[in-house]
Protein backbone atom coordinates (compact mmCIF):
# COMPACT_ATOMS: atom_id res chain seq x y z
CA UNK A 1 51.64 -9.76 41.51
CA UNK A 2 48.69 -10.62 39.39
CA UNK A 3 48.84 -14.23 37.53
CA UNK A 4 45.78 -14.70 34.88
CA UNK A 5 45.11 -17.20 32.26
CA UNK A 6 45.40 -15.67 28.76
CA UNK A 7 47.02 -12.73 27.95
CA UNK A 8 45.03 -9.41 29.15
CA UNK A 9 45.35 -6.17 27.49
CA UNK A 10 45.62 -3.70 27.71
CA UNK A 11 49.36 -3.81 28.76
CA UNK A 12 49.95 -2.10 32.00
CA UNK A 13 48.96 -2.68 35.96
CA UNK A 14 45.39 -3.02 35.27
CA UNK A 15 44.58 -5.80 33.11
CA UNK A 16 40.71 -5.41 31.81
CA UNK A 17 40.36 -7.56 28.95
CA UNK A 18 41.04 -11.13 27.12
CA UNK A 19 40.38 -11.90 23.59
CA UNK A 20 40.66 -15.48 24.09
CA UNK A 21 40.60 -17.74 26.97
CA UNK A 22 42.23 -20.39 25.10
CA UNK A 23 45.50 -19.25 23.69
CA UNK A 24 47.82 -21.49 25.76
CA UNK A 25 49.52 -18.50 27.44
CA UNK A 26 49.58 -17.34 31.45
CA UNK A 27 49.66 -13.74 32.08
CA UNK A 28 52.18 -12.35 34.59
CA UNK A 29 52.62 -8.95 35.73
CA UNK A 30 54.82 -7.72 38.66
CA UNK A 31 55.58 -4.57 40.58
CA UNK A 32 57.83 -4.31 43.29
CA UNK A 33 57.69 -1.29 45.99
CA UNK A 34 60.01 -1.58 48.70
CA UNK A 35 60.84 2.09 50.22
CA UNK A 36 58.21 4.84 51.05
CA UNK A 37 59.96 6.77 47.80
CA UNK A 38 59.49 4.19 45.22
CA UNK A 39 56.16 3.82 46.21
CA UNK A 40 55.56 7.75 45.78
CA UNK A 41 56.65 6.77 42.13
CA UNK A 42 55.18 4.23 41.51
CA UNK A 43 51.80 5.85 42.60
CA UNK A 44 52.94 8.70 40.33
CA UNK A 45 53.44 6.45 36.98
CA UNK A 46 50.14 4.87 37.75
CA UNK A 47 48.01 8.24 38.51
CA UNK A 48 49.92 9.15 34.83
CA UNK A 49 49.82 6.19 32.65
CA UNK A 50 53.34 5.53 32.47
CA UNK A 51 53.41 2.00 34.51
CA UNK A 52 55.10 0.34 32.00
CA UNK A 53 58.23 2.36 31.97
CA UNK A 54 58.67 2.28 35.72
CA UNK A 55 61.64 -0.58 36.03
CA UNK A 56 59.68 -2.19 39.03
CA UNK A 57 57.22 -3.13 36.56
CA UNK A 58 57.32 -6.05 35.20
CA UNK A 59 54.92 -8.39 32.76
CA UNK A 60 55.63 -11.78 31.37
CA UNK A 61 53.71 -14.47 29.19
CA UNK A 62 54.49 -18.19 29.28
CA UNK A 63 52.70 -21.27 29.52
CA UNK A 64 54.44 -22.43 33.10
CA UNK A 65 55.75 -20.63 35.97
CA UNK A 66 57.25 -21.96 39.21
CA UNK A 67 58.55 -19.77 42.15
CA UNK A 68 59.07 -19.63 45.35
CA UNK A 69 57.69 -16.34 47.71
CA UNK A 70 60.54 -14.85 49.62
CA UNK A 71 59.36 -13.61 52.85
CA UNK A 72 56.46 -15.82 52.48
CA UNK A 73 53.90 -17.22 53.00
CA UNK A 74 51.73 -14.99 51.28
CA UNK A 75 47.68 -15.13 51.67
CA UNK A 76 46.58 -15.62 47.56
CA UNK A 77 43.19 -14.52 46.21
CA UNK A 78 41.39 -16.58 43.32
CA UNK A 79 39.02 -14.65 41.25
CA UNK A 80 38.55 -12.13 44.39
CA UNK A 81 37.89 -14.96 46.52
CA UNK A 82 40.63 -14.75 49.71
CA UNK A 83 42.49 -18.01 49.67
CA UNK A 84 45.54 -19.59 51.70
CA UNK A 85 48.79 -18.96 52.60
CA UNK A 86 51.01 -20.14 50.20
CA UNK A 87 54.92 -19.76 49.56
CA UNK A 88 55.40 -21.33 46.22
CA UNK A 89 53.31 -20.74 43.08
CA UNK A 90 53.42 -23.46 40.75
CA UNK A 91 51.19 -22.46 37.51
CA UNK A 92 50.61 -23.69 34.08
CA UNK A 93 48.03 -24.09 31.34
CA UNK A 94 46.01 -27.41 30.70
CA UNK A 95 44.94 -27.51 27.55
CA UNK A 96 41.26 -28.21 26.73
CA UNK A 97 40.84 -29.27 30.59
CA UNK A 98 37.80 -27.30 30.98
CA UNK A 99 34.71 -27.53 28.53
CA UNK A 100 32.60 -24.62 28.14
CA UNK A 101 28.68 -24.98 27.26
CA UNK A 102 27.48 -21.61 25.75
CA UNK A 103 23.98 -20.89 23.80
CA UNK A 104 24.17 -20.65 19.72
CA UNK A 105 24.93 -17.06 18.33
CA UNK A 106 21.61 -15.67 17.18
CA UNK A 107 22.05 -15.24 13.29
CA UNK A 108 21.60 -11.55 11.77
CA UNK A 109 18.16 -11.08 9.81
């Protein structure tokens, strides 16, 4: 599972990029694996670029999510950093809750 704020492209398992941080959306993408075969596909649309056709792929944008973990809890990481164990993800975007302080574009001579 990978949860982000703003919508990353490009589509697929690997998000890389946002072209705004502000756009009042929450990224979701999902892929399930459960048997030693699905993961040999999965692996296989990956490798090959076809992720998004695989039907244990998943991806979602909304501005709220809640959800339990089955099976859980689940140890979360936040921007890389390892985090707790959690079994419910409750997520949604607040807008203008964080202000961001960034030096003036230099002007073209």
């Amino acid at each position: 599972m990978f949860l982000g704020n703003g919508r990353y492209e490009p589509r697929g398992l690997a998000p890389v990029h946002r072209a705004t941080l502000d756009d009042g959306r929450l990224d979701l993408r999902l892929l399930g694996v459960s048997r030693l075969g699905s993961r040999a596909r999965v692996l296989l649309d990956l490798l090959t670029g076809r992720i998004e056709r695989n039907r244990r792929y998943q991806q979602y944008s909304d501005a709220e999510y809640h959800f339990d973990l089955p099976d859980g809890p689940y140890r979360i990481a936040r921007d890389g950093e390892l985090g707790e164990q959690i079994d419910r993800i409750d997520a949604r975007v607040l807008p203008r809750a964080l202000t961001v302080i960034a030096p003036a574009a230099r002007r073209a001579r």
